[in-house]
N, C-alpha and C. Protein backbone atom coordinates (compact mmCIF):
# COMPACT_ATOMS: atom_id res chain seq x y z
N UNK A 1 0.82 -1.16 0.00
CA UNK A 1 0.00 0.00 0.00
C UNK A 1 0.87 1.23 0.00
N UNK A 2 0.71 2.29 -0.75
CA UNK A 2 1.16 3.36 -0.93
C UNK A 2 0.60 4.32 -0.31
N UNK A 3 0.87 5.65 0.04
CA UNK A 3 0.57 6.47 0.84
C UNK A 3 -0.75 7.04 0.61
N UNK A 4 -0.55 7.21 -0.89
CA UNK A 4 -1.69 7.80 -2.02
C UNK A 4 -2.88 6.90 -1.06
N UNK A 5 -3.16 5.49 -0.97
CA UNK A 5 -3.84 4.82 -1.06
C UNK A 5 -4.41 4.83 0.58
N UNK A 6 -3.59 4.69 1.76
CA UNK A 6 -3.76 4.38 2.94
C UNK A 6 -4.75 6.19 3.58
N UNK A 7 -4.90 7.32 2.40
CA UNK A 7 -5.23 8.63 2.41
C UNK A 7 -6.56 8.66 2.61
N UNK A 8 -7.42 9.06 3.45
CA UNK A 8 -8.67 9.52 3.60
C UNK A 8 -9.41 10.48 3.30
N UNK A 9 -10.30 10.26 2.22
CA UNK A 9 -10.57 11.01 1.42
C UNK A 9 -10.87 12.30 2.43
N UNK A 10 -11.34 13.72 2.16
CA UNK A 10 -11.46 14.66 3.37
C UNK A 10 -12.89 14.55 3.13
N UNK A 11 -13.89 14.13 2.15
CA UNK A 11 -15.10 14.30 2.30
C UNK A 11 -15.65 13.45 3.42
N UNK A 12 -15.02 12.34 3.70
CA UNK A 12 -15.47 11.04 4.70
C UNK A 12 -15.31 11.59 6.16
N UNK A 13 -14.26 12.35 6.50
CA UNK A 13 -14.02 13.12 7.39
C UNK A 13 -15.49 13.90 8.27
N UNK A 14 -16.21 14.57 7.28
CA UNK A 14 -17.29 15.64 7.87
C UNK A 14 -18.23 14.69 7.53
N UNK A 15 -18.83 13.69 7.56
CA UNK A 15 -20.07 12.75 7.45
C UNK A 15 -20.28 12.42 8.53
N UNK A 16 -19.65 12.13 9.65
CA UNK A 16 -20.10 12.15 11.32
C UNK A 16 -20.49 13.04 11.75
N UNK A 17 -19.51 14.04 11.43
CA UNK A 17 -20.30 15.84 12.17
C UNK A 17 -21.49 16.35 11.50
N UNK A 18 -21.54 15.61 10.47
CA UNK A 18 -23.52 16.30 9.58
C UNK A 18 -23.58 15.16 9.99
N UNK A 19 -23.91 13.81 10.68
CA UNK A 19 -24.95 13.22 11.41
C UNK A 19 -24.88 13.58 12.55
N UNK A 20 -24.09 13.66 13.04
CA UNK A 20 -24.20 14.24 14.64
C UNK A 20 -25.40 15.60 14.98
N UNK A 21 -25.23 16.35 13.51
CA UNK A 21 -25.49 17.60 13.03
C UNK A 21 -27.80 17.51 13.22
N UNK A 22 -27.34 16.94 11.93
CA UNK A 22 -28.74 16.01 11.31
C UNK A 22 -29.62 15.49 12.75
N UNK A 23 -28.88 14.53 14.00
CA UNK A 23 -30.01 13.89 14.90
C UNK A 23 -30.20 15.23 15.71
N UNK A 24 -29.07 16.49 15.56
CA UNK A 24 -29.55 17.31 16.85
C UNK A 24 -30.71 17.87 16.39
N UNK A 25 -30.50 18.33 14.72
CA UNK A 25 -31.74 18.83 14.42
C UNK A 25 -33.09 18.20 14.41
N UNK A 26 -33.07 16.77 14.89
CA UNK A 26 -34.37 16.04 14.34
C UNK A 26 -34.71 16.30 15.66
N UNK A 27 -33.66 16.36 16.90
CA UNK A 27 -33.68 16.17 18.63
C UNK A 27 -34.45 17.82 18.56
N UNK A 28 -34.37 18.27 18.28
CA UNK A 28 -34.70 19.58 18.38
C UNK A 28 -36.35 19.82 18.02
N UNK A 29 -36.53 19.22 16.74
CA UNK A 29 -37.58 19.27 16.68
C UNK A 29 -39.11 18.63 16.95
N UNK A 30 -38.38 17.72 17.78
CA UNK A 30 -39.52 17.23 18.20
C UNK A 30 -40.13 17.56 19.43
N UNK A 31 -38.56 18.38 19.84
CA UNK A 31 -39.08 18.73 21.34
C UNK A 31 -39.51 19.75 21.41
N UNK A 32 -39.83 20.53 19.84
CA UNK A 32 -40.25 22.11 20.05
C UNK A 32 -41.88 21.31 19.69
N UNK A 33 -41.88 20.33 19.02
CA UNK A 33 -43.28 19.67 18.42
C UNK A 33 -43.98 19.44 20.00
N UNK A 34 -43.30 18.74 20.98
CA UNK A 34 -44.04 18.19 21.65
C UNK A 34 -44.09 19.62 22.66
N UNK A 35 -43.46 20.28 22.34
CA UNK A 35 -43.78 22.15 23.15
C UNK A 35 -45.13 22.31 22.76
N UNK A 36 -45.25 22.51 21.72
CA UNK A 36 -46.17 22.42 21.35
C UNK A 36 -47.66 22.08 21.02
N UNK A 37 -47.35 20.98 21.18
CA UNK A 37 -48.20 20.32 21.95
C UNK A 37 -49.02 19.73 23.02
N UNK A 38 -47.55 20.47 23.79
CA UNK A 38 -48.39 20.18 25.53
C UNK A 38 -48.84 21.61 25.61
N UNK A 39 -48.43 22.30 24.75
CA UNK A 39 -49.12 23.83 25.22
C UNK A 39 -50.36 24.47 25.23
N UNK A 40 -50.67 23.77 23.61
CA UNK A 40 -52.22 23.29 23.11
C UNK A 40 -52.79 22.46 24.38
N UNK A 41 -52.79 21.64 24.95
CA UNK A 41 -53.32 20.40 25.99
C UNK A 41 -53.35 21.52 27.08
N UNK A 42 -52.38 21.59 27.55
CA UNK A 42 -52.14 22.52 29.06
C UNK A 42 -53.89 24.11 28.50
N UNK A 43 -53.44 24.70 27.36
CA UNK A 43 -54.53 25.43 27.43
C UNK A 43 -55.53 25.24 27.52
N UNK A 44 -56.15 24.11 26.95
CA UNK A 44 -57.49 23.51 27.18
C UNK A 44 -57.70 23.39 28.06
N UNK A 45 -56.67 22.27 29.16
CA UNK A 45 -56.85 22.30 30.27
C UNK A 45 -57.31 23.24 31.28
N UNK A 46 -56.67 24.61 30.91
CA UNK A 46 -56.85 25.54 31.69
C UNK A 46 -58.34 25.98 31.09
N UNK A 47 -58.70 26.10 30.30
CA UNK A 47 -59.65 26.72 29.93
C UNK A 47 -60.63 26.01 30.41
N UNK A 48 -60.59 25.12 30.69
CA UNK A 48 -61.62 23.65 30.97
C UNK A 48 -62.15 24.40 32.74
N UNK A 49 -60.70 24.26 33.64
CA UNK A 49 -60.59 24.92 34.67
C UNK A 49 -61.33 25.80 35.03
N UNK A 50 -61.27 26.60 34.03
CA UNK A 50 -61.37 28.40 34.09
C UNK A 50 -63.02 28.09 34.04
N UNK A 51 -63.54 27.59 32.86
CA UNK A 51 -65.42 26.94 33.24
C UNK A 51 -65.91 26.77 34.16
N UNK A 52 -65.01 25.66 34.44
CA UNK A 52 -65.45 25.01 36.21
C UNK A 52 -65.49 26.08 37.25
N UNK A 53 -64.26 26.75 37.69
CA UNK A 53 -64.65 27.88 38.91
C UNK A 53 -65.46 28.67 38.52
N UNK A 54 -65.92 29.11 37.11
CA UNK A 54 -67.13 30.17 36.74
C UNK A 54 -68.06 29.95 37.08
N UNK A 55 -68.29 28.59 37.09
CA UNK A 55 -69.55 27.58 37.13
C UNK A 55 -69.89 27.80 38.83
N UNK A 56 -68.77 27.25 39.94
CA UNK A 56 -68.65 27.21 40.94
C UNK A 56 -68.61 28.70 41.49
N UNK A 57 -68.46 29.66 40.98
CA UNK A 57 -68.65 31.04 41.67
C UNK A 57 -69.82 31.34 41.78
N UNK A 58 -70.65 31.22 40.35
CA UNK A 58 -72.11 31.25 40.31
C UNK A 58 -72.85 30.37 41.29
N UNK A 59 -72.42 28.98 41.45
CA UNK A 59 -73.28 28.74 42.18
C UNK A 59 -72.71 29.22 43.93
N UNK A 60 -71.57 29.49 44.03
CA UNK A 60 -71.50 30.02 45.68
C UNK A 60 -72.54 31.20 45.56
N UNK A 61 -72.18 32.39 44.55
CA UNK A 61 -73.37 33.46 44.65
C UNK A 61 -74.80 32.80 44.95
N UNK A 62 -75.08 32.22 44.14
CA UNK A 62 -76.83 31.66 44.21
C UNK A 62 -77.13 31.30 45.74
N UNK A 63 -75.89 30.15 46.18
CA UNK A 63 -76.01 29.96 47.64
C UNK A 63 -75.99 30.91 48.44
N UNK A 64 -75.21 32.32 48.64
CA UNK A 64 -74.72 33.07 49.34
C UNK A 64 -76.25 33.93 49.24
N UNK A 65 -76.95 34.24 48.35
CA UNK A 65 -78.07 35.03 47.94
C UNK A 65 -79.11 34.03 48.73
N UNK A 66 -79.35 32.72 48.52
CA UNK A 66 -80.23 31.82 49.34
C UNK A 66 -79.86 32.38 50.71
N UNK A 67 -79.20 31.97 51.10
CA UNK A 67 -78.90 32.15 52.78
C UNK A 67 -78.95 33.74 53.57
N UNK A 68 -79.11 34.50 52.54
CA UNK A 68 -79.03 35.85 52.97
C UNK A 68 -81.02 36.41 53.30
N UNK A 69 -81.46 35.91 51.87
CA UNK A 69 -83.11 35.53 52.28
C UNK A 69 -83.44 34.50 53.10
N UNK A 70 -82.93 33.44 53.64
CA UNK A 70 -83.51 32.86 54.59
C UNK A 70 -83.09 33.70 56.01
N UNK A 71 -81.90 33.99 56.13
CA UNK A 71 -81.56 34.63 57.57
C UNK A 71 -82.98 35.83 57.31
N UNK A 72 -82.80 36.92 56.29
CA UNK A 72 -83.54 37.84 56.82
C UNK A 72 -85.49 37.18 57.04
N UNK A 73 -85.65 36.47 56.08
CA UNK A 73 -86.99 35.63 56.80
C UNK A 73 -87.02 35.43 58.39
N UNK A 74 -85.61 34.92 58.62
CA UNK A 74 -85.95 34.46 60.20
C UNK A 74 -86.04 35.42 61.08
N UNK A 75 -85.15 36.79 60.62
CA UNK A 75 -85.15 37.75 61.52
C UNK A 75 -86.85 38.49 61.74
N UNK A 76 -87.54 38.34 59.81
CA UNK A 76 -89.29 39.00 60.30
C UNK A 76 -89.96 37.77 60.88
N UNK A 77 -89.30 36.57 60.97
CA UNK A 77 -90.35 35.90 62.56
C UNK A 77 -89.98 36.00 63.53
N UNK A 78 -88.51 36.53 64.08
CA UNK A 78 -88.10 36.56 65.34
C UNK A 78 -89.05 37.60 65.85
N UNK A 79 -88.92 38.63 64.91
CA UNK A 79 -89.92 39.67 65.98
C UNK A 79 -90.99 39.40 66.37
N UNK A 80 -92.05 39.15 65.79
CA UNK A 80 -93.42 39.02 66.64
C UNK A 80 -93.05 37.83 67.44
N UNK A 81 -92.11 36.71 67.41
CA UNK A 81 -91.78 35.95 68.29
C UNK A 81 -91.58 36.20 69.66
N UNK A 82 -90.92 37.03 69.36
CA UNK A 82 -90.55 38.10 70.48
C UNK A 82 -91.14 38.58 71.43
N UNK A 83 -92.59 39.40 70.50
CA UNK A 83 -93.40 40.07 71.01
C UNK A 83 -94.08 39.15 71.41
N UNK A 84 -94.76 37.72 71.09
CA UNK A 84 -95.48 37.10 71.55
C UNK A 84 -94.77 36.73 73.52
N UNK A 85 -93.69 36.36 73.22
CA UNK A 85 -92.63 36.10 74.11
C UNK A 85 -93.08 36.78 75.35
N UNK A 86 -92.86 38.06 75.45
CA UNK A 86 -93.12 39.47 76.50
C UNK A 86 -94.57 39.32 76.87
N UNK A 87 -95.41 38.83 75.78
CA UNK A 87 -96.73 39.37 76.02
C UNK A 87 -97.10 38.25 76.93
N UNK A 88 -96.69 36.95 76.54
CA UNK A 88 -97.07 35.65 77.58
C UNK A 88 -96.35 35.64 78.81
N UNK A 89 -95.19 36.31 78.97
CA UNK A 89 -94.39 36.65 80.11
C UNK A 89 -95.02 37.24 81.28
N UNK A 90 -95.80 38.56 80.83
CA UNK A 90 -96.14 39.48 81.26
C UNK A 90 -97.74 39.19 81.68
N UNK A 91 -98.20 38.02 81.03
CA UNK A 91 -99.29 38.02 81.21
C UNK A 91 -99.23 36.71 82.72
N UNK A 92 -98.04 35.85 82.75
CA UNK A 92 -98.13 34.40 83.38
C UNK A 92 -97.75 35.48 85.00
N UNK A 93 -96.98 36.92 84.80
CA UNK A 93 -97.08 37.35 85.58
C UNK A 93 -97.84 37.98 86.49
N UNK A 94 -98.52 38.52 85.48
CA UNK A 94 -100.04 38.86 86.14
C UNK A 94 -100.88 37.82 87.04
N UNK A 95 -100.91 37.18 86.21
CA UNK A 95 -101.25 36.10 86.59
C UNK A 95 -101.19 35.00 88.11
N UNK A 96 -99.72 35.34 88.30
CA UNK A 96 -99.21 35.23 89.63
C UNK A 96 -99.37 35.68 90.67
N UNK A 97 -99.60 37.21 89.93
CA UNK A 97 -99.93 38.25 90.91
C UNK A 97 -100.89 38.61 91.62
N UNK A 98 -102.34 37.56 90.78
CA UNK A 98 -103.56 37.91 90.92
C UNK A 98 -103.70 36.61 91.87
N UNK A 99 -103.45 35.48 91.75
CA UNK A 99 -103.07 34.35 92.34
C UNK A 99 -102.59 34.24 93.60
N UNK A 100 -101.25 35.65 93.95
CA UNK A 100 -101.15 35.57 94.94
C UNK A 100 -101.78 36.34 95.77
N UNK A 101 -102.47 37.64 95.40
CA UNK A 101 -103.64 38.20 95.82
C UNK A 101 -104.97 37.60 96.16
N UNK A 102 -104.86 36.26 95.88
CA UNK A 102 -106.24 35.40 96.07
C UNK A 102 -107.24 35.41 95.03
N UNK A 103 -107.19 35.50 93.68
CA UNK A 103 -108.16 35.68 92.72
C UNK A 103 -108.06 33.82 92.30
N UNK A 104 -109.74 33.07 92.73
CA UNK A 104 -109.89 32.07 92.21
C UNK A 104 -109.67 31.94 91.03
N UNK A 105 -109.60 32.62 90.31
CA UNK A 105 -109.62 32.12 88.78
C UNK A 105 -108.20 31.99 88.41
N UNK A 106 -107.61 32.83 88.89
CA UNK A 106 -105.83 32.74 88.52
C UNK A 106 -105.32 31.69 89.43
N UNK A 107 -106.23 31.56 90.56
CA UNK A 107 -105.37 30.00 90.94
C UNK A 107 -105.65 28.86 90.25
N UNK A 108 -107.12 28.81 90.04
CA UNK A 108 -107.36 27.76 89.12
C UNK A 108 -106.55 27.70 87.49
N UNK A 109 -106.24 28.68 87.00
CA UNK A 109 -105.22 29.02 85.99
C UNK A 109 -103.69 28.20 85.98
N UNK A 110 -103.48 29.04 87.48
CA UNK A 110 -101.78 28.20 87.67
C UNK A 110 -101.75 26.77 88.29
N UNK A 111 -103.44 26.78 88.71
CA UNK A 111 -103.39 24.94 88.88
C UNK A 111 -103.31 24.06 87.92
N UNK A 112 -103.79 24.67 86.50
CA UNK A 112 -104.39 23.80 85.56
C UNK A 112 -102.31 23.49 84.50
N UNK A 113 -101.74 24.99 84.79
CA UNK A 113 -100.93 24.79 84.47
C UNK A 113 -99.44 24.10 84.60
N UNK A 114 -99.18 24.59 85.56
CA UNK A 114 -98.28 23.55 86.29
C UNK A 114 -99.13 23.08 88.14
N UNK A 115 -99.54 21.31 88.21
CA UNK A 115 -99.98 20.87 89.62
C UNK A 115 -98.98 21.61 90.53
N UNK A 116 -97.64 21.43 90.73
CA UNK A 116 -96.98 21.57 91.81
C UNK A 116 -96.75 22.94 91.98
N UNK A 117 -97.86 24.10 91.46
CA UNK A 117 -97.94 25.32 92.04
C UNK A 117 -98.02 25.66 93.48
């Protein structure tokens, strides 16, 4: 073998570095593809999300609006509750009073109501 012969051509030389070249670019693009693609997914996702708490705000409002008309309902029965309250108070007192003054009828009243008067 002669020198001529044992010589490497220089084109054979750069055919590793353009494949080396070649997989980075294929490496590259798939990972901008699959960027891509999870970015599309991830937005949906979010958007999907973003429905759901809309959904769920509305209905806390609806709830929060329920509960605000039932409290104030309870507050227009507390009052005459109330008033009924004082008026039977005031009256079981009388009542006592007349009872302990000796009025048959108010004893017979607090007999009928509680015996161990």
């Amino acid at each position: 073998m002669t020198a001529q012969e044992t010589r490497i051509p220089e084109t054979i030389l750069y055919v590793p570095i353009v494949l080396v070249a070649l997989t980075f670019c294929v490496f590259l693009m798939v990972q901008i593809k699959g960027l891509c693609l999870g970015t599309t997914s991830e937005a949906a996702n979010l958007k999907r999300r973003i429905s759901v708490a809309d959904g769920q705000i509305a209905l806390l409002k609806e709830h929060h609006d329920r509960i605000d008309r039932v409290i104030e309902e309870q507050k227009r029965q507390r009052v005459p509750s109330k008033a009924f309250l004082k008026r039977f108070a005031d009256l079981s007192r009388d009542v006592k009073t007349l009872a302990h003054a000796g009025d048959r009828d108010a004893i017979k009243i607090l007999e009928m109501m509680s015996p161990a008067w």
